[in-house]
Protein backbone atom coordinates (compact mmCIF):
# COMPACT_ATOMS: atom_id res chain seq x y z
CA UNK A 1 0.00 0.00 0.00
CA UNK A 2 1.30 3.36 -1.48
CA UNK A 3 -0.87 6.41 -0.15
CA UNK A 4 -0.15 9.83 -0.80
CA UNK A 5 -1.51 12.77 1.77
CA UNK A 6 -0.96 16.49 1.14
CA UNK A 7 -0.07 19.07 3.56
CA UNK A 8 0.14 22.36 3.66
CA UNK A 9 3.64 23.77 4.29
CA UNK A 10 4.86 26.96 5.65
CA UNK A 11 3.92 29.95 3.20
CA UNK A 12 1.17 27.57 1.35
CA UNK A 13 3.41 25.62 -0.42
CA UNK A 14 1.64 22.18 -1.15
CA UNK A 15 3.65 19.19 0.33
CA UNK A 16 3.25 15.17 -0.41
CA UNK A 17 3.44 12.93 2.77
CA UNK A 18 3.68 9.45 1.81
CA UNK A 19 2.72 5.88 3.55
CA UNK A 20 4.09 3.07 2.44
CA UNK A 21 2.76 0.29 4.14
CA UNK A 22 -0.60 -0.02 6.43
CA UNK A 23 -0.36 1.58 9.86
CA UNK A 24 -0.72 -0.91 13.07
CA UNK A 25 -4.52 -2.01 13.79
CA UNK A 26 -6.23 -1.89 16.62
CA UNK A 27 -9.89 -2.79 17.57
CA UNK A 28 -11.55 0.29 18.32
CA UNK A 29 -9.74 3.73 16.76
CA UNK A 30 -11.31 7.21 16.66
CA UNK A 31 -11.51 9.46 13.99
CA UNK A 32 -11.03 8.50 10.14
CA UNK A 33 -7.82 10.66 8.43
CA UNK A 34 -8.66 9.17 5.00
CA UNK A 35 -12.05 10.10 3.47
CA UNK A 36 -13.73 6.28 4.10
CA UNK A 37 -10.67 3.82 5.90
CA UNK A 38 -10.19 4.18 9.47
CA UNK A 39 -6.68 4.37 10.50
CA UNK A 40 -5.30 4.24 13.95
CA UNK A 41 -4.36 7.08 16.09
CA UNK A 42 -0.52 8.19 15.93
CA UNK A 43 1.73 5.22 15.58
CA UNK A 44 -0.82 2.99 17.61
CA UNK A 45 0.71 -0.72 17.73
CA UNK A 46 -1.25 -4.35 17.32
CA UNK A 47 -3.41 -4.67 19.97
CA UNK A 48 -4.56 -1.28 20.90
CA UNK A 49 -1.71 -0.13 22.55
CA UNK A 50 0.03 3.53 21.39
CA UNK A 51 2.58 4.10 19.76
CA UNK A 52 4.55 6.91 18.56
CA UNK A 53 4.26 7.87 15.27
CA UNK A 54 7.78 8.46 12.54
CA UNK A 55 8.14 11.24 10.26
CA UNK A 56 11.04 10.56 7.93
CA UNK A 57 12.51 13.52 6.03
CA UNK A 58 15.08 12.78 3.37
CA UNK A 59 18.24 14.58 2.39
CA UNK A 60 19.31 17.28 -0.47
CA UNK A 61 18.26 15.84 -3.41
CA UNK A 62 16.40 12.77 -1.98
CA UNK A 63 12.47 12.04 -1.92
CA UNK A 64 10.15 10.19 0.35
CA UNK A 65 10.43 6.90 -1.62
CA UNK A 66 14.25 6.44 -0.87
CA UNK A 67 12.55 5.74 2.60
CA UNK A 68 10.08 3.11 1.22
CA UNK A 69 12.21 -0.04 2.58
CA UNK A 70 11.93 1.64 6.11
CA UNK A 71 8.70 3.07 6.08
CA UNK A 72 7.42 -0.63 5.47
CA UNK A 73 8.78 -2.76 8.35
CA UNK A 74 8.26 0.41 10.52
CA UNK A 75 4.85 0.08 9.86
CA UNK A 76 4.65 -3.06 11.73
CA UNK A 77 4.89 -0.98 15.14
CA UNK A 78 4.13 2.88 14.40
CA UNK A 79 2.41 4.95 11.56
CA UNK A 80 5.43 5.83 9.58
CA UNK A 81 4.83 8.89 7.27
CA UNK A 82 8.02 9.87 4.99
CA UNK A 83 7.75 13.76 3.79
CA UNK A 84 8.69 14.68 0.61
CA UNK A 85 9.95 18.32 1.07
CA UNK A 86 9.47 21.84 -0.47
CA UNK A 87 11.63 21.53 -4.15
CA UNK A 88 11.85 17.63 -3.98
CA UNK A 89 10.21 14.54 -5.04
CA UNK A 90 5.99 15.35 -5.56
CA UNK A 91 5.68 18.59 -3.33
CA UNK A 92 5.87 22.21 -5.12
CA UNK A 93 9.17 23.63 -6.50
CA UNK A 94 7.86 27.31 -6.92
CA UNK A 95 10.95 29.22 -7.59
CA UNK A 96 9.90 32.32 -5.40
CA UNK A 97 9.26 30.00 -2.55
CA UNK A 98 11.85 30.08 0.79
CA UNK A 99 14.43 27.79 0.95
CA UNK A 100 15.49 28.75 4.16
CA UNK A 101 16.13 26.70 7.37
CA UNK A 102 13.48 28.28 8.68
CA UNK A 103 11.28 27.42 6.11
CA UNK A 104 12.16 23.47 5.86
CA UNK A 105 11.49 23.62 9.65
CA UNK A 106 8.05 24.88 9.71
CA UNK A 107 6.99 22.68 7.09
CA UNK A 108 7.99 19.61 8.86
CA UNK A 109 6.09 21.06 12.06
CA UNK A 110 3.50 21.38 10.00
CA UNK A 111 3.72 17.94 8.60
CA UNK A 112 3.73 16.59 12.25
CA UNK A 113 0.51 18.86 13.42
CA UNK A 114 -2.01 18.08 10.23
CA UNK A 115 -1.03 14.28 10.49
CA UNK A 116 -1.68 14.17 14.32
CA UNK A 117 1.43 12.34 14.49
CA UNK A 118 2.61 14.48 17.86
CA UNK A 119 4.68 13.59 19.61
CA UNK A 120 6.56 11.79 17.17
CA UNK A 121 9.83 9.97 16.67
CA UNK A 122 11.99 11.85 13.49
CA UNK A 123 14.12 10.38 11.48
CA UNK A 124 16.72 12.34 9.20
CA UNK A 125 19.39 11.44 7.01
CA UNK A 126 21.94 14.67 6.04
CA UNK A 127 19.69 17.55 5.49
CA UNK A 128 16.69 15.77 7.02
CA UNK A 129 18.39 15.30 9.80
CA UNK A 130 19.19 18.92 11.05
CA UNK A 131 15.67 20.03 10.13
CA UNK A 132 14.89 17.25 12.89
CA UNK A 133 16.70 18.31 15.41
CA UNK A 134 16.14 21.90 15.11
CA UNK A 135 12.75 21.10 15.18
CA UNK A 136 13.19 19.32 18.58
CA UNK A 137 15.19 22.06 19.74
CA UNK A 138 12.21 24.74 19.00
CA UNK A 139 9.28 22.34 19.39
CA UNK A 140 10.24 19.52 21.72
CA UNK A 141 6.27 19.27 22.33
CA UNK A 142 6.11 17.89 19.33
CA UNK A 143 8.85 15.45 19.09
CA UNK A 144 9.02 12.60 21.52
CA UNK A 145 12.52 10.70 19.54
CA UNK A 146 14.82 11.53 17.09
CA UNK A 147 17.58 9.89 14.81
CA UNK A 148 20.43 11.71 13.02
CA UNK A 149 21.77 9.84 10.23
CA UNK A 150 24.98 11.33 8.99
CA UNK A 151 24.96 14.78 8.73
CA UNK A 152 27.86 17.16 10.65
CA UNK A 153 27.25 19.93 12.98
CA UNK A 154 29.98 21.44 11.65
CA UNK A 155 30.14 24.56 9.37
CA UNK A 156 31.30 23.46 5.76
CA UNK A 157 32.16 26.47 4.26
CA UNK A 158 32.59 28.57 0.98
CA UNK A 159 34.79 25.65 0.03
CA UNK A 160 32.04 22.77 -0.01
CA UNK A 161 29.46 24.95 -1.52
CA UNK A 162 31.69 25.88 -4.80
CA UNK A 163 32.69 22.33 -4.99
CA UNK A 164 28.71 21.39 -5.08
CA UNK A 165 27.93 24.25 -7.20
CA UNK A 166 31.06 22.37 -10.03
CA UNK A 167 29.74 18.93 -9.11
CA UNK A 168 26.56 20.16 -10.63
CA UNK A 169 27.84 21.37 -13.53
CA UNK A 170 29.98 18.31 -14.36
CA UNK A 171 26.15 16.16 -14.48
CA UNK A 172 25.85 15.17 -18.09
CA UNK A 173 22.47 16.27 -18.52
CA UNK A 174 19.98 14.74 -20.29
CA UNK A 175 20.49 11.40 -19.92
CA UNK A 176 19.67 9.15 -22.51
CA UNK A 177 18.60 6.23 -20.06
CA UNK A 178 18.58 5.15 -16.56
CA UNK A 179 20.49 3.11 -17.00
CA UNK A 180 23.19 5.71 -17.79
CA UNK A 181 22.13 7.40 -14.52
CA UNK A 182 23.02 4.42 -12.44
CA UNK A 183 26.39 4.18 -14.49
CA UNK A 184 27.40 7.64 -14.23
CA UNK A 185 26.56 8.19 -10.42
CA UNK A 186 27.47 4.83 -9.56
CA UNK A 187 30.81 4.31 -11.34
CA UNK A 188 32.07 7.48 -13.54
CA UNK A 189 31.20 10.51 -11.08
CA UNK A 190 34.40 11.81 -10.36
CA UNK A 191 33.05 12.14 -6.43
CA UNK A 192 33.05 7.98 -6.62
CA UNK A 193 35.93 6.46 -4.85
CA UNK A 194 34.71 2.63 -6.37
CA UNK A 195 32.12 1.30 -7.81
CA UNK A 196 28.33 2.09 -5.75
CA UNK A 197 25.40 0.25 -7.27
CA UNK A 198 23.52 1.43 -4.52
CA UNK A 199 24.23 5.13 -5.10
CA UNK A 200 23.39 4.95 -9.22
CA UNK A 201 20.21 3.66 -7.50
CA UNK A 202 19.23 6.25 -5.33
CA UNK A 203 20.13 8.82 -7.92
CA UNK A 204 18.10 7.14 -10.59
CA UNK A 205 14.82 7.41 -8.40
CA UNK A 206 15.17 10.79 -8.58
CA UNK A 207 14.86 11.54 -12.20
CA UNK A 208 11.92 11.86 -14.92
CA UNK A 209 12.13 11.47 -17.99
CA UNK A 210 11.51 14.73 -20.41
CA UNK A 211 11.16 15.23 -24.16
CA UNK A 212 15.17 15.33 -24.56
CA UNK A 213 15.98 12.52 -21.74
CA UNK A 214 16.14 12.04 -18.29
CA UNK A 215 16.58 14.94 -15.59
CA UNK A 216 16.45 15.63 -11.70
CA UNK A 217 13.00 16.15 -10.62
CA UNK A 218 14.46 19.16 -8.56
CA UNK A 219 16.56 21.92 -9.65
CA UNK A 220 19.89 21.78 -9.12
CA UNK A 221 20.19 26.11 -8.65
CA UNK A 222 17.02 25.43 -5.66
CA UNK A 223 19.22 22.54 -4.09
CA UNK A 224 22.22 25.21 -4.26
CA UNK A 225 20.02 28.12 -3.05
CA UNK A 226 18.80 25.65 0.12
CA UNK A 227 22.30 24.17 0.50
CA UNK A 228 23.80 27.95 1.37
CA UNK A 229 21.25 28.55 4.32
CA UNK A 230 23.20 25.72 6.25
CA UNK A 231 26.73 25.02 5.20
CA UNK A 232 28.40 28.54 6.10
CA UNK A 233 26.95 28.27 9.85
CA UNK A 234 27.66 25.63 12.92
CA UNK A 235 24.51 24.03 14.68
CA UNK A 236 25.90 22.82 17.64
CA UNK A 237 23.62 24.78 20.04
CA UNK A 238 20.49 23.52 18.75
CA UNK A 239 21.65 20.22 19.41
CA UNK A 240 22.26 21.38 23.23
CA UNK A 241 18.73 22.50 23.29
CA UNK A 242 16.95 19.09 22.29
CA UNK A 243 15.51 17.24 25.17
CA UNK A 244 14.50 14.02 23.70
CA UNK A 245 16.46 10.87 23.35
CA UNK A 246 18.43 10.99 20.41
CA UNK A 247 20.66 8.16 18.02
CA UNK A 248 23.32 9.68 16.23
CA UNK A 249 24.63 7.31 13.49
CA UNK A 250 27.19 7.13 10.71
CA UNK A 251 28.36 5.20 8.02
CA UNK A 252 31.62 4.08 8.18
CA UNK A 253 32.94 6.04 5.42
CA UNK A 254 30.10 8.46 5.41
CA UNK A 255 30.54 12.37 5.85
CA UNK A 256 30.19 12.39 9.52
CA UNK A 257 33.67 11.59 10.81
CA UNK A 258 33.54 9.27 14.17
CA UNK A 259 35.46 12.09 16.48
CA UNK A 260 32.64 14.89 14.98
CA UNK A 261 29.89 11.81 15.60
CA UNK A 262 30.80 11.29 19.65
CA UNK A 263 31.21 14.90 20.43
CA UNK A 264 27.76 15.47 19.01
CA UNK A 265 26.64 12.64 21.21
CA UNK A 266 28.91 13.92 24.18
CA UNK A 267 26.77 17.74 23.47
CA UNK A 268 23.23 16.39 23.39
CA UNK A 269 21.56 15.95 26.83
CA UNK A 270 20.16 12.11 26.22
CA UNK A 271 22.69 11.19 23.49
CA UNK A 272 23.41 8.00 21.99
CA UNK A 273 25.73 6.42 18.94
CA UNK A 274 25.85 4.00 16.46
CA UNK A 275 27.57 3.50 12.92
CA UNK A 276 27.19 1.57 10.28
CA UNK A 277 30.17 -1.18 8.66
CA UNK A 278 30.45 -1.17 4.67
CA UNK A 279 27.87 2.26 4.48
CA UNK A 280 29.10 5.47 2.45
CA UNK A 281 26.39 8.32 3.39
CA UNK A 282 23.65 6.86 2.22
CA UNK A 283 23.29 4.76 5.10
CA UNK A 284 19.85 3.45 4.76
CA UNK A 285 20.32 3.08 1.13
CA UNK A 286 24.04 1.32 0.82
CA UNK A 287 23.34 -1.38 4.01
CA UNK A 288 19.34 -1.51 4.98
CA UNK A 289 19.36 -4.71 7.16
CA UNK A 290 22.26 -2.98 8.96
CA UNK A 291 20.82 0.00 9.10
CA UNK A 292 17.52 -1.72 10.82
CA UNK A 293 19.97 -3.36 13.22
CA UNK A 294 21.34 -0.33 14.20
CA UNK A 295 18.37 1.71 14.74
CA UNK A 296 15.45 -1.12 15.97
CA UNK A 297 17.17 -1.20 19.42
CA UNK A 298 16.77 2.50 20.51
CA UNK A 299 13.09 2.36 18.90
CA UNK A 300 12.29 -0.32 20.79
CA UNK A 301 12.43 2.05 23.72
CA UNK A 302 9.84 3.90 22.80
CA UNK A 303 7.27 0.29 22.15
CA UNK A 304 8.29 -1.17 25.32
């Protein structure tokens, strides 16, 4: 079971909020979110008993589906809902939108308050993640959990942004198949150490296919434009200011360095850590059983 919902983000933008697999049972569950099937309350488990729900917000570039393999045996337990954000997968791209922190924020709180998923258990990989946990550090009403999946605290700098703006430009646009996107992101990107089927993979679900080939479904000048609102700046204060419990994990040879990965652990009141063997930065995309392993345990504290 696919289902898309829409939400309304900050400034009226029209979001997508995905399910992809059928939210816990129970016997007797108010209210009916879907115009005909009753669904059960935030995250409620088999049985009748609650649960929190998971709102899953994907990286730059990413979409709700690359959480599809999650979403589905989360659904066992909790009402998982993956977001596709303002400028990616389904939602609007309108090019006078923001694309500010700010603006990626309130549409997740938004997400979280028109689902009635509160409070809910986040779960963000790169740029997903720091919308999570500066949502938790300005709405921990909202947020009840909250998993980091390889993205730095650290500022980048001028640096990483003109590399990204090149990388960009070096994208062989159109391609002629998909299966040249999996080749070219998987094997002759110049960013590829070795071979990554996983990564041609993930790029590939983000393209459509146009009159002249296959493109991004986003625009690469909007991913820039909300790429610059975070990379010049440190967020290690918010992460001092969220309350909840929180799993910080890497991938072995992700972006998030180990030292970078226990010190934001060491800063945030109820941290804990985990990483990931044989993962680049797509975590949940290079290793997903691992990735399961690695995040089922602290979830279970929340279903106990």
């Amino acid at each position: 079971m696919t289902r898309r919902i829409d939400v309304t983000g900050a400034g009226g933008v029209s979001l997508a909020a995905w399910e992809f697999g059928d939210p816990p049972k129970t016997g007797d569950i108010p209210g009916d979110l879907t115009g005909g099937r009753t669904e059960p309350g935030a995250g409620e488990k088999p049985g009748g008993e609650p649960g929190p729900g998971v709102l899953l917000l994907h990286g730059l570039m990413g979409r709700a589906s690359h959480w599809a393999p999650t979403a589905r045996w989360l659904s066992e337990r909790h009402r998982a809902v993956a977001l596709d954000q303002r400028g990616h997968g389904r939602s609007e791209k309108p090019e006078q939108a923001a694309y500010t922190r700010e603006a990626y924020v309130e549409d997740a709180e938004a997400a979280i308050e028109q689902l009635g998923l509160a409070p809910v258990i986040l779960i963000g990989h790169a740029m997903g993640a720091l919308t999570g946990w500066q949502l938790a550090a300005k709405r921990p009403d909202l947020v009840r959990g909250l998993i980091i999946c390889d993205m730095r605290a650290s500022a980048l700098g001028a640096a990483s942004q003109r590399e990204w703006e090149s990388w960009f430009k070096a994208w062989p646009l159109p391609f002629a198949t998909l299966a040249d996107v999996r080749k070219w992101f998987g094997e002759d990107d110049p960013w590829v150490e070795r071979p990554n089927p996983s990564r041609g993979e993930f790029y590939a679900e983000v393209m459509h296919e146009g009159p002249d080939g296959w493109r991004p479904v986003f625009d690469p000048e909007q991913m820039l434009k909300t790429r610059e609102t975070w990379v010049y700046d440190a967020h290690w204060e918010e992460l001092t200011q969220v309350r909840c419990p929180t799993l910080v994990v890497r991938g072995l040879d992700g972006e998030l360095g180990r030292a970078e990965a226990q010190e934001m652990v060491r800063v945030l009141p109820h941290g804990q850590y985990a990483e990931v063997a044989d993962a680049g930065h797509l975590v949940h995309y290079d290793q997903p059983d691992a990735w399961r392993a690695a995040i089922e345990p602290f979830l279970d504290g929340f279903t106990d």
